[in-house]
Protein backbone atom coordinates (compact mmCIF):
# COMPACT_ATOMS: atom_id res chain seq x y z
CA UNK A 1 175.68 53.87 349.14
CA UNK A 2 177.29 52.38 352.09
CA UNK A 3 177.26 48.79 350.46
CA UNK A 4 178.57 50.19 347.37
CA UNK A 5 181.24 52.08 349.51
CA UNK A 6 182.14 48.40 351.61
CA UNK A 7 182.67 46.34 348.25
CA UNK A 8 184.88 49.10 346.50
CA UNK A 9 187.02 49.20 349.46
CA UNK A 10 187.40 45.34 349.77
CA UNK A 11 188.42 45.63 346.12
CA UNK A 12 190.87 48.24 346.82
CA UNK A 13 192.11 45.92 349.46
CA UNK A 14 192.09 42.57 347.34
CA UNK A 15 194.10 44.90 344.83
CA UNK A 16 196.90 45.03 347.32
CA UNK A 17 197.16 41.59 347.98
CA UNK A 18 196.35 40.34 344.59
CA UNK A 19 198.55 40.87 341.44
CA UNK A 20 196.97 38.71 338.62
CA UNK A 21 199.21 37.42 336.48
CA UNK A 22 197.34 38.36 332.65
CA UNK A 23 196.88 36.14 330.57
CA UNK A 24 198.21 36.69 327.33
CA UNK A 25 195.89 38.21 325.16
CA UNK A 26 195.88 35.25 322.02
CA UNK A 27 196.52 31.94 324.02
CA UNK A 28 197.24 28.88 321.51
CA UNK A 29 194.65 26.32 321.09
CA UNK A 30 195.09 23.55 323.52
CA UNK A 31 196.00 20.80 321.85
CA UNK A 32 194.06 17.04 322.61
CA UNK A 33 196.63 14.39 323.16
CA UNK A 34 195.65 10.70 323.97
CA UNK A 35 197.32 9.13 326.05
CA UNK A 36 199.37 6.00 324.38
CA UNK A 37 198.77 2.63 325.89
CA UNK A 38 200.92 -0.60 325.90
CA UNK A 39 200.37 -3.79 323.55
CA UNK A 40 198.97 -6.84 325.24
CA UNK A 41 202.37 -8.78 323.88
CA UNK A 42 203.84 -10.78 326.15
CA UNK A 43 207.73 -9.56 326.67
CA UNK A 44 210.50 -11.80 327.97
CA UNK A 45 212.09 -8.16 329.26
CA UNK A 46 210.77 -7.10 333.03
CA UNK A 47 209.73 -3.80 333.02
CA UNK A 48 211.41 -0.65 334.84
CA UNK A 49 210.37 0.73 337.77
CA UNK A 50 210.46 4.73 337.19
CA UNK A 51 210.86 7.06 340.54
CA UNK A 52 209.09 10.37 340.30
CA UNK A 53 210.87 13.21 342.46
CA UNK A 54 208.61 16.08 344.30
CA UNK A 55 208.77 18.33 341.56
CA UNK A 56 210.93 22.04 342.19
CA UNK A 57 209.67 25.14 341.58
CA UNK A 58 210.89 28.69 339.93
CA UNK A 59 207.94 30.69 339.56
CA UNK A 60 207.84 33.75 341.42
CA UNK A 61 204.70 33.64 344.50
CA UNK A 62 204.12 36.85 343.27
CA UNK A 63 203.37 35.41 340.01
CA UNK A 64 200.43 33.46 341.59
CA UNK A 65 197.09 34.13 342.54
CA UNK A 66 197.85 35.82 345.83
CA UNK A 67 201.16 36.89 347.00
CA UNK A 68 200.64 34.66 350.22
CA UNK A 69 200.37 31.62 347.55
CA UNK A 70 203.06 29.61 348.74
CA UNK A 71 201.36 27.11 350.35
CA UNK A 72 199.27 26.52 347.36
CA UNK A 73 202.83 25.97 345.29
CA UNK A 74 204.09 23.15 348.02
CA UNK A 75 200.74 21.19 347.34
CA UNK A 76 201.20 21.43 343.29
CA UNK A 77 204.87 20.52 343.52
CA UNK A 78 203.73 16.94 345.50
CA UNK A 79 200.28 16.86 343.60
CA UNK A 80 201.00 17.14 339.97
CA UNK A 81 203.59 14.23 340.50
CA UNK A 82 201.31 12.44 341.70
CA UNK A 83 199.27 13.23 338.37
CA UNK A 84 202.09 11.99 336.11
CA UNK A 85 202.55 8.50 338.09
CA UNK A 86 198.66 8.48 337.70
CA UNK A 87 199.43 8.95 333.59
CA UNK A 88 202.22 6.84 333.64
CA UNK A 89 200.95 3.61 335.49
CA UNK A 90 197.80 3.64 332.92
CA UNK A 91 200.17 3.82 330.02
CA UNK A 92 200.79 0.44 331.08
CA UNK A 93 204.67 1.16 329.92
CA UNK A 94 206.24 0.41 332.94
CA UNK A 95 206.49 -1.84 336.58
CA UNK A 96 206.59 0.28 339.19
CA UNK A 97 205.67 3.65 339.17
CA UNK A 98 206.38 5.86 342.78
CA UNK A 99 206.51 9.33 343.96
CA UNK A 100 209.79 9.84 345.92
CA UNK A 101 210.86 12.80 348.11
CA UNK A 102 214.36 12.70 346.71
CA UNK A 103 216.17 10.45 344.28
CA UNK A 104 215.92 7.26 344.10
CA UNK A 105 219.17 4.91 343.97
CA UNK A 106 216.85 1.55 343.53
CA UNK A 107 215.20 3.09 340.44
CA UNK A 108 215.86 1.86 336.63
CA UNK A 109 214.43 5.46 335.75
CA UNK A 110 213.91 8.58 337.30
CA UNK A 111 211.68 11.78 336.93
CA UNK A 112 212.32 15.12 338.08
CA UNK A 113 210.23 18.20 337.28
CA UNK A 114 209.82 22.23 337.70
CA UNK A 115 207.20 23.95 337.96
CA UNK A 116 208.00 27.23 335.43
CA UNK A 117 204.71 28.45 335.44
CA UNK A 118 201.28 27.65 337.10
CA UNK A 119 197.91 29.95 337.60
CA UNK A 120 194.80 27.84 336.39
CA UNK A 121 195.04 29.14 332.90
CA UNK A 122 198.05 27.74 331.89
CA UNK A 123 200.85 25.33 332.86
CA UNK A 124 204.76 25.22 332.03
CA UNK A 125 206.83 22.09 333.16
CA UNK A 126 210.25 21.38 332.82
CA UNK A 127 211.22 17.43 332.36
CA UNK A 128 214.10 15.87 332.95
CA UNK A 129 214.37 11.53 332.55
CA UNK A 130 217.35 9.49 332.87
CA UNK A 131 217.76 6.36 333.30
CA UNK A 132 220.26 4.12 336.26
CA UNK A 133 223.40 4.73 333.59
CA UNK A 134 223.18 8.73 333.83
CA UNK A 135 221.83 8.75 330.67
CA UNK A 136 219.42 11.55 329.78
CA UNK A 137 216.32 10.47 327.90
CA UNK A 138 214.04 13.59 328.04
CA UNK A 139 214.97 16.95 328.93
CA UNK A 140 212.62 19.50 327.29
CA UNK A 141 209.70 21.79 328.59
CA UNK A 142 206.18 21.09 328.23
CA UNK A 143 203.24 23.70 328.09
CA UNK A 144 200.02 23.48 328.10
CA UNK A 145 196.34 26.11 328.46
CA UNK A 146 192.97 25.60 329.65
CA UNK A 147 190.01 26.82 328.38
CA UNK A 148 186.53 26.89 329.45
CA UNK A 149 185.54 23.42 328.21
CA UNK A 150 188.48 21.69 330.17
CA UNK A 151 186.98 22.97 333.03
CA UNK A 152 183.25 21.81 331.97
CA UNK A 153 184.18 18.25 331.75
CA UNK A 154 183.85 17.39 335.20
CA UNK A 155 181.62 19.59 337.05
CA UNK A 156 183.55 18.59 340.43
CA UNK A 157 186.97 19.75 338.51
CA UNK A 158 188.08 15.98 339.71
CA UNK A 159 189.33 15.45 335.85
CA UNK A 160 192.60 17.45 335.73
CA UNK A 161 192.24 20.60 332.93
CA UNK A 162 195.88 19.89 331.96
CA UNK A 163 195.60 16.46 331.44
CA UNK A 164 197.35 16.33 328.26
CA UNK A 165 200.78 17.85 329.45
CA UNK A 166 200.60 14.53 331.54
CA UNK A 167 199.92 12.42 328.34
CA UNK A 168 202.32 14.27 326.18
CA UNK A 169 205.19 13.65 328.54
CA UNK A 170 203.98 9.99 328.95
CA UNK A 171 203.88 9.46 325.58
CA UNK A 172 207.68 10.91 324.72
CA UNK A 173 208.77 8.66 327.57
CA UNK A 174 207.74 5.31 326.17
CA UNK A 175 208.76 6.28 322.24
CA UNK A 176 212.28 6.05 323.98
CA UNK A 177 211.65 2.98 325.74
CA UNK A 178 210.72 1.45 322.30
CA UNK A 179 214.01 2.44 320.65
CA UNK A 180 215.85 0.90 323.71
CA UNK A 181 217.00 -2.82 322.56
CA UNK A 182 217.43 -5.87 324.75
CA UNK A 183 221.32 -5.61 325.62
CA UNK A 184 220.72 -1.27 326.38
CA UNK A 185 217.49 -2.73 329.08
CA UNK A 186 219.68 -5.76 330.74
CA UNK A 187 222.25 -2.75 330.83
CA UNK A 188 219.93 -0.41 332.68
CA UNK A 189 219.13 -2.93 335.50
CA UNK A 190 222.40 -4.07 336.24
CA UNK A 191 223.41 -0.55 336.62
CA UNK A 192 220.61 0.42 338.94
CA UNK A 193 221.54 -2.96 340.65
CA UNK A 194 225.11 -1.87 341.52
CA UNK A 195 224.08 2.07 342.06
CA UNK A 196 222.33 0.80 344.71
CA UNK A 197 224.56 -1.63 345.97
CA UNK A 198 227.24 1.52 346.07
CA UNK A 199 224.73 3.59 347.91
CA UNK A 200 225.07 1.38 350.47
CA UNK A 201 228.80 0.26 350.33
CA UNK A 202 230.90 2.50 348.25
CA UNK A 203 234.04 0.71 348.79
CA UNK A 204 232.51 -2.64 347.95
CA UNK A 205 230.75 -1.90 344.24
CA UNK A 206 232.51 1.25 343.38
CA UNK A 207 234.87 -1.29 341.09
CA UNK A 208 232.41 -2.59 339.24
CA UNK A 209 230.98 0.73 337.82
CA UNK A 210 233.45 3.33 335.69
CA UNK A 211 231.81 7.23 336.32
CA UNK A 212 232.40 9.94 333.24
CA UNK A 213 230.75 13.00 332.90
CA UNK A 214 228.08 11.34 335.07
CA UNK A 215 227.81 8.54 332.72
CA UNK A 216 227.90 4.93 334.40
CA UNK A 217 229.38 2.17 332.86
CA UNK A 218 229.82 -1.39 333.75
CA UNK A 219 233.41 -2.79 333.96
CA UNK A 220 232.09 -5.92 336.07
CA UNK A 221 229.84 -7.62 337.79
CA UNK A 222 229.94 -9.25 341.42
CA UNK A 223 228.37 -12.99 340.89
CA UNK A 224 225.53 -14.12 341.61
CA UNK A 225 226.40 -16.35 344.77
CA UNK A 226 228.43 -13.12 346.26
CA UNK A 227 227.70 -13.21 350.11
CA UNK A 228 227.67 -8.98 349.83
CA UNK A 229 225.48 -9.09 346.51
CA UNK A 230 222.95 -11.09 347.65
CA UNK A 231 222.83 -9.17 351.21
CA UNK A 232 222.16 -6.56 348.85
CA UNK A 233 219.46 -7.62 347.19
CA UNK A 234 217.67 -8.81 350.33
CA UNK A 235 218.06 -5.07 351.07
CA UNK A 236 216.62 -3.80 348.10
CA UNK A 237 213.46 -5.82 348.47
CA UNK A 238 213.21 -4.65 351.64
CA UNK A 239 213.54 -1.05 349.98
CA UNK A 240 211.00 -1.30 347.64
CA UNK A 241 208.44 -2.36 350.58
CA UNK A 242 209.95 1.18 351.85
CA UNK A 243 209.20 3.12 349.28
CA UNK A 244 205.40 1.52 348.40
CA UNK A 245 204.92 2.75 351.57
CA UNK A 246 206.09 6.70 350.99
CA UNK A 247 204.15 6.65 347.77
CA UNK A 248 200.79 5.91 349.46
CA UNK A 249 201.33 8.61 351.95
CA UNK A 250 201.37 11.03 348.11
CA UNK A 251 197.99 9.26 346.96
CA UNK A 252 196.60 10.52 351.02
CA UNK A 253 197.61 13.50 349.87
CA UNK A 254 196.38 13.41 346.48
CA UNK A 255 193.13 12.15 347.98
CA UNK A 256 192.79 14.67 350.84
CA UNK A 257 193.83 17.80 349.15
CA UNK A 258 192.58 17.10 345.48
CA UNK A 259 189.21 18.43 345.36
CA UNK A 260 190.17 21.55 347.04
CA UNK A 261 193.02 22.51 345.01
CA UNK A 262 190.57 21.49 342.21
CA UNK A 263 188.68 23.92 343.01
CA UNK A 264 191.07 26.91 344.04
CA UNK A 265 192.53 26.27 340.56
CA UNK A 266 189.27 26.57 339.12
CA UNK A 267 188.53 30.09 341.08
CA UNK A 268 192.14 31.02 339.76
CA UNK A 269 190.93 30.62 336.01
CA UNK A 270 188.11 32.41 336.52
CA UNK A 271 189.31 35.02 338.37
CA UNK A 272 192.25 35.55 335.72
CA UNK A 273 190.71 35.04 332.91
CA UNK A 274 187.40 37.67 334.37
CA UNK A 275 189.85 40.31 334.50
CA UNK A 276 191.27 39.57 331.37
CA UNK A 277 188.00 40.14 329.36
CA UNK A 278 186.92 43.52 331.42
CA UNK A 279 189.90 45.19 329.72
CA UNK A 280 187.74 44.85 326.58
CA UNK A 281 184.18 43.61 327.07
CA UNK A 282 182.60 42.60 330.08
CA UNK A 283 182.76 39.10 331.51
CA UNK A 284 179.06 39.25 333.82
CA UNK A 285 177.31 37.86 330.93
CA UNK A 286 175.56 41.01 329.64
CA UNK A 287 176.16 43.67 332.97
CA UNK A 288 177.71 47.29 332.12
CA UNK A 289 181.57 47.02 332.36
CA UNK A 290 182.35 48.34 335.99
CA UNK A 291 178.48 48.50 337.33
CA UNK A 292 177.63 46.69 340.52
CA UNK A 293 177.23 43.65 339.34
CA UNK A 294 180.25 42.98 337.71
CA UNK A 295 182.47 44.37 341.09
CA UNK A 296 180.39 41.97 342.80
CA UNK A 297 180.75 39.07 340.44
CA UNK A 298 184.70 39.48 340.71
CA UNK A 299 184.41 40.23 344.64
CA UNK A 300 182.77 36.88 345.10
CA UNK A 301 185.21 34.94 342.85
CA UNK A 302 188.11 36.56 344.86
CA UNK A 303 186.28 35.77 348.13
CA UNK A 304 186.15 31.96 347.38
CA UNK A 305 189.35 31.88 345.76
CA UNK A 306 190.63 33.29 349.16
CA UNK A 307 188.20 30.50 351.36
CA UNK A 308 190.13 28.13 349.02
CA UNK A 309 194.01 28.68 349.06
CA UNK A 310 193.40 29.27 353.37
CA UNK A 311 191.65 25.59 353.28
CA UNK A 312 194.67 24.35 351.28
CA UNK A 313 196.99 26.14 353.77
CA UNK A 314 195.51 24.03 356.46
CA UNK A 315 195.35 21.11 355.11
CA UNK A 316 198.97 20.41 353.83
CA UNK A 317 199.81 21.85 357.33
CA UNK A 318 198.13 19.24 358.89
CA UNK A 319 199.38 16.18 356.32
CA UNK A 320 202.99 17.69 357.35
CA UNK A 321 202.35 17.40 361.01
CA UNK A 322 200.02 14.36 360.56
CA UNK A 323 201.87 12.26 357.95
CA UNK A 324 201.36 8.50 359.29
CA UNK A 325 204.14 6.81 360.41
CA UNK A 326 205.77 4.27 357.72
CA UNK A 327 205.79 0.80 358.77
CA UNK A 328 207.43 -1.56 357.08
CA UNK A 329 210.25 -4.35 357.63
CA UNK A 330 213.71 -4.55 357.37
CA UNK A 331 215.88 -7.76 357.47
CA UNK A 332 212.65 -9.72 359.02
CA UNK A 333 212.26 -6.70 361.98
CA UNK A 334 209.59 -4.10 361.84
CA UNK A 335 210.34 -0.42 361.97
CA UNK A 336 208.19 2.40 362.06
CA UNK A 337 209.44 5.62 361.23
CA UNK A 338 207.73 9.22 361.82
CA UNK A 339 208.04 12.87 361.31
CA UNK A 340 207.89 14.24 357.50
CA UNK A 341 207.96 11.69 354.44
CA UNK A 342 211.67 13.85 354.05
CA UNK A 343 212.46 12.90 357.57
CA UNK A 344 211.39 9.68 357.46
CA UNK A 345 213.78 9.09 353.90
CA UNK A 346 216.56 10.16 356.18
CA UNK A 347 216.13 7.46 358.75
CA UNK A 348 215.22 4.96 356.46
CA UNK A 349 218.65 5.66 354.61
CA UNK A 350 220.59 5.58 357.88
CA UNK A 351 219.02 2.23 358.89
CA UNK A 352 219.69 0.78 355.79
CA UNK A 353 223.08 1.53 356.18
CA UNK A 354 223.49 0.75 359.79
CA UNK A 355 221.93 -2.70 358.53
CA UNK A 356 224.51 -3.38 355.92
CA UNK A 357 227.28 -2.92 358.15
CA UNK A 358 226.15 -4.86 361.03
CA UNK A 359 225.93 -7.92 358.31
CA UNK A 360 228.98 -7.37 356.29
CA UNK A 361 231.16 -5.86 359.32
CA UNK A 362 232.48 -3.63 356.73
């Protein structure tokens, strides 16, 4: 009686803490996407670099698993990028492919995303690609659901359940780079070559570049042998050491926090999809709806659930205050920079600057 009492009231309590979002009653069948992979052709054109931003989020934490979920929504918004780089390097599409805390001005093409909806069961992304010109190649929202068998795959939940959101977005992204002729891709890099050079020196490359409706166009082009172009460029390589560097400190955390978001997200189907099925017919494989067992079953899925979102809490805590410091070089000198990958963007911007003005006494 007393051990029936204790698990009632710590699913009385769970009930205050907990507001599962339902899922809907007649999900769609998931569809299986494959991911689309690059000729072997030899091209003449060099491939763009793309620059994934930490993805944004508008779901409500109330929404999620647990109402103190928050933490588990900073790890998904730097660990599903991380995902689509993943997708997008094996496509085999593209050069370099890097997850950025903000945009990125040295970038042929950049990603952003936001999270719409996320709980296990299903997923809801919104896209947005554009390219160094402004202009917009993919702007649309992708969905997808898991079911039981996603889950089965990989008994260690290492092979991501939504995989194919990943692929679908992949694939969308290089059917546009195929329709994009040789003159459009030259176009492209010289306009990420001069958006960067204006990042650094407005007054020096803001006349080479018209601006309407945030659409770039090219009225010009410094030469080759320019003294301020080709400090520029010495720059930019310099930048792209830079930012190799932030994207490793995303696979760390992709690494470190993987299998235990794996697994939270796993507890989080379960736990959603349990309650789901006790509205109609019981979920504990054959137990009387609302008998011991089945408070128990749900009581123990809620229990490691709960062991799971505090472990993620601590560990993204501890890659924030623990993030390794960034060393690369600049202009032949090493610098390390510290504090939070956001942090360390800052200072890296304000060096770069500093840098540019020491050479060009602008």
């Amino acid at each position: 009686m007393l051990r029936t009492v204790f698990v009632v009231s710590i699913l009385a309590l769970a009930a205050c803490t907990y507001t599962p979002q339902p899922a809907p009653r007649e999900l769609p069948i998931p569809e299986t996407i494959k991911l689309k992979a690059a000729e072997n052709v030899a091209s003449s054109r060099p491939p763009l670099n793309i620059s994934i931003n930490v993805f944004q989020s508008e779901q409500e934490m109330g929404s999620s698993l647990y109402s103190s979920a928050a933490q588990v929504r900073s790890v998904e918004q730097r660990y599903l990028p991380f995902l689509l780089k993943e997708t997008l390097t094996r496509s085999g599409h593209w050069g370099a492919v890097r997850v950025m805390p903000r945009d990125d001005p040295s970038a042929e093409v950049n990603v952003s995303g936001t999270i719409l909806f996320s709980d296990g069961v299903e997923l809801k992304l919104a896209i947005r690609v554009q390219d160094a010109r402004g202009k917009v190649w993919i702007e649309q929202d992708y969905y997808d659901v898991a079911n039981e068998l996603d889950y089965a795959v990989d008994p260690n939940y290492q092979i991501d359940p939504f995989q194919d959101i990943y692929n679908k977005i992949a694939n969308d992204m290089s059917d546009v780079l195929s329709l994009i002729n040789d003159d459009t891709h030259r176009q492209i890099l010289e306009v990420a070559s001069v958006r960067y050079g204006m990042a650094l020196s407005p007054e020096a490359f803001n006349k080479y570049l018209s601006s309407e409706e945030g659409i770039f166009v090219l009225v010009g082009l410094p030469s080759l042998d320019d003294p301020v172009f080709e400090r520029v460029q010495r720059i930019r390589d310099s930048e792209y050491l830079f930012t190799d560097g932030v994207d490793a400190h995303y696979e760390s955390l992709h690494r470190k926090l993987g299998p235990t978001y794996s697994w939270w997200r796993y507890f989080s189907y379960e736990l959603i999809v349990g309650n789901q099925r006790l509205k109609t017919i019981d979920a504990t494989r054959g137990a009387t709806r609302g008998s011991w067992y089945a408070m128990e079953r749900i009581y123990k899925t809620y229990k490691e659930s709960k062991m799971n979102e505090d472990a993620l809490r601590e560990l993204t805590a501890s890659f924030d205050r623990e993030t390794a410091p960034t060393v690369t070089e600049i202009a032949g000198r090493v610098v390390e920079l510290d504090g939070t990958l956001d942090t360390q963007y800052t200072q890296w911007r304000r060096l770069l600057r500093q840098l540019y003005l020491n050479e060009t006494g602008l």
